[in-house]
Protein backbone atom coordinates (compact mmCIF):
# COMPACT_ATOMS: atom_id res chain seq x y z
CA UNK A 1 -22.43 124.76 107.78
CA UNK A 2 -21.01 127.91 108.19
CA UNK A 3 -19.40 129.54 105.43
CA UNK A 4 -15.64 131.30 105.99
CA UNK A 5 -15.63 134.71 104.43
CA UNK A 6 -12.59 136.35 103.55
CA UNK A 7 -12.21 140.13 104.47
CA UNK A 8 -11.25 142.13 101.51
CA UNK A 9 -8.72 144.75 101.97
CA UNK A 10 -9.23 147.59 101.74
CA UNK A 11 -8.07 149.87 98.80
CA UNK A 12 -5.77 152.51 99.79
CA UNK A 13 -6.49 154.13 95.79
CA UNK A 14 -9.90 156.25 97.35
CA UNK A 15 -8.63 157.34 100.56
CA UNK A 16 -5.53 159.35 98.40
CA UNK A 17 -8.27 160.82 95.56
CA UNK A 18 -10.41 162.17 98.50
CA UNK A 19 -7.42 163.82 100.38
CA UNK A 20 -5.92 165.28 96.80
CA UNK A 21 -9.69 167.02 96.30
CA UNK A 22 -10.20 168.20 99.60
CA UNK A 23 -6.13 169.58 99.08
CA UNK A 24 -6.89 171.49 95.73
CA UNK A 25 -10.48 172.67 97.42
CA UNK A 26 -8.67 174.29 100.29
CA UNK A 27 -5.89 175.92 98.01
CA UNK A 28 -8.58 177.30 95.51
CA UNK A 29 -10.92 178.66 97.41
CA UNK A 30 -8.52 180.30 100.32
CA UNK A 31 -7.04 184.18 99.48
CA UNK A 32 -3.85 184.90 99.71
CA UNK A 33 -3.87 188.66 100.33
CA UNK A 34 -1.21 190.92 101.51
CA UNK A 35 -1.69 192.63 104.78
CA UNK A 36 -0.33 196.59 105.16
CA UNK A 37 1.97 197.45 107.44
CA UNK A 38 1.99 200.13 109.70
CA UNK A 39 5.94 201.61 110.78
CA UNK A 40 5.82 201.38 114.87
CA UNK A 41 8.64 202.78 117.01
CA UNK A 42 7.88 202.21 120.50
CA UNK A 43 10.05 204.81 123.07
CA UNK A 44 11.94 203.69 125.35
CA UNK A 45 14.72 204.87 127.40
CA UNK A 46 17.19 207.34 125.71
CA UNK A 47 19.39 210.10 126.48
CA UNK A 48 19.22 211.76 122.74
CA UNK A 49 18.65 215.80 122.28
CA UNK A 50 16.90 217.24 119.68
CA UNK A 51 16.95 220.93 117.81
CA UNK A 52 13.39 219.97 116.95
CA UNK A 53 10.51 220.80 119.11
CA UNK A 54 8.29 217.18 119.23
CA UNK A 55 4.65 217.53 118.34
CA UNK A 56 2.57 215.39 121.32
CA UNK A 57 -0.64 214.21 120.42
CA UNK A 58 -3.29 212.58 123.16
CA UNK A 59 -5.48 209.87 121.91
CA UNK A 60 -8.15 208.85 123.92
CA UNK A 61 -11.07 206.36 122.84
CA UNK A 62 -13.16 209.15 121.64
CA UNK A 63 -11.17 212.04 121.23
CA UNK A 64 -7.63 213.16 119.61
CA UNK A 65 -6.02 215.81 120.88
CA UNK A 66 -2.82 217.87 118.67
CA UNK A 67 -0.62 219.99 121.73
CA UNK A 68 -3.63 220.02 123.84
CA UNK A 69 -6.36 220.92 120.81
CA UNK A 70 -8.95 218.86 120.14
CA UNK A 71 -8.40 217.64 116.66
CA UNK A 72 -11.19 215.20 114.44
CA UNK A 73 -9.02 212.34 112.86
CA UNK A 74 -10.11 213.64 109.10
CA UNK A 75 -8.48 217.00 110.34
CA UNK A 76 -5.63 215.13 111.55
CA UNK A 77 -3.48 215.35 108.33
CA UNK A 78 -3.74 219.24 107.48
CA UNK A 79 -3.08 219.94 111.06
CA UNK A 80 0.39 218.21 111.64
CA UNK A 81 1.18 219.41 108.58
CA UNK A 82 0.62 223.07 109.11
CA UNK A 83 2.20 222.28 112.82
CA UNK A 84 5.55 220.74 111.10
CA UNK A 85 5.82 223.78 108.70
CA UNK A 86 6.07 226.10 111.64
CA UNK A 87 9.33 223.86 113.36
CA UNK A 88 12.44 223.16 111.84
CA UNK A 89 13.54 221.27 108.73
CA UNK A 90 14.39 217.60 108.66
CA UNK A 91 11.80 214.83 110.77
CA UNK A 92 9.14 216.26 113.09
CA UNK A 93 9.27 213.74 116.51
CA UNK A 94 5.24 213.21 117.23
CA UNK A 95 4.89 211.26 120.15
CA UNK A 96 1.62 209.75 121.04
CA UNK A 97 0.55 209.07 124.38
CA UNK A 98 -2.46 206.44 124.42
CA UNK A 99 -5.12 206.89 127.23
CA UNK A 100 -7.33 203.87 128.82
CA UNK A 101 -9.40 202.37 126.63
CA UNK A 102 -7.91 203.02 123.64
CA UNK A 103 -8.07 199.77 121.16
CA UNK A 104 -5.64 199.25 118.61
CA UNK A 105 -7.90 199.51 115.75
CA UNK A 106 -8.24 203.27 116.81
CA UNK A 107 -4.55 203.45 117.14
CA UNK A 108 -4.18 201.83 113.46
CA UNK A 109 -6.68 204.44 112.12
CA UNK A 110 -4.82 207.55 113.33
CA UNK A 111 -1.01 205.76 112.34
CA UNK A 112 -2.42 205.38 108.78
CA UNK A 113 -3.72 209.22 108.57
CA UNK A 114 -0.37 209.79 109.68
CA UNK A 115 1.13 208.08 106.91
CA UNK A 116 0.14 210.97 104.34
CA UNK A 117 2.45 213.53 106.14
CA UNK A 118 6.01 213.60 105.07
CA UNK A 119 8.46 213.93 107.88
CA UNK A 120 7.85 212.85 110.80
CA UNK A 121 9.03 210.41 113.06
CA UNK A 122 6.32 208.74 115.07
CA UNK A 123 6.85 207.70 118.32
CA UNK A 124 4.11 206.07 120.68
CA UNK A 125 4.45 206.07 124.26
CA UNK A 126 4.00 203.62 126.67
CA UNK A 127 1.28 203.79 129.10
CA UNK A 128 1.98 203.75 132.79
């Protein structure tokens, strides 16, 4: 004789502790930090005339050039600086014009030295 056995459900109470754990694990151990921004004005087409002279700077993979100087990105700072003291008052227009092979980490770097000068409008070209 064969004996019937009756299937037991199955509890639903186990399931819902194990998904509440694995919820608080995730939320504990993941960081919540704040990325930096870094200000990005992309030129475009315009017919606007400036007073101001613009300061164009060259930024290849390797090298940075300042108005056609080669300029080391620790350097970078001091030199616009100096360079917007000679033009006129109000914002100093750099533009930057991005060779081949230039990543966007290296573009990042250089925007962020520029942060420390006061002034000037940054402007980065688009490559043709």
């Amino acid at each position: 004789m064969r004996r019937l056995s009756r299937r037991r459900r199955l509890s639903m109470t186990s399931l819902i502790d194990v998904i509440f754990l694995l919820l608080l694990f995730f939320m504990l151990t993941s960081t919540f930090t704040r990325f930096s921004e870094v200000e990005l004005a992309s030129g475009g087409s315009g017919s606007g005339v400036s007073d101001v002279a613009p300061i164009f700077a060259q930024l290849g993979p390797e090298e940075l050039r300042l108005n056609g100087s080669a300029v080391e990105l620790t350097d970078l700072p001091t030199r616009l600086a100096a360079l917007k003291s000679e033009s006129a008052e109000g914002d100093t227009p750099l533009l930057i014009a991005l060779q081949q092979g230039v990543t966007a980490q290296r573009l990042t770097d250089v925007l962020v030295g520029l942060r420390q000068v006061p002034g000037v409008s940054i402007t980065v070209l688009e490559s043709s």
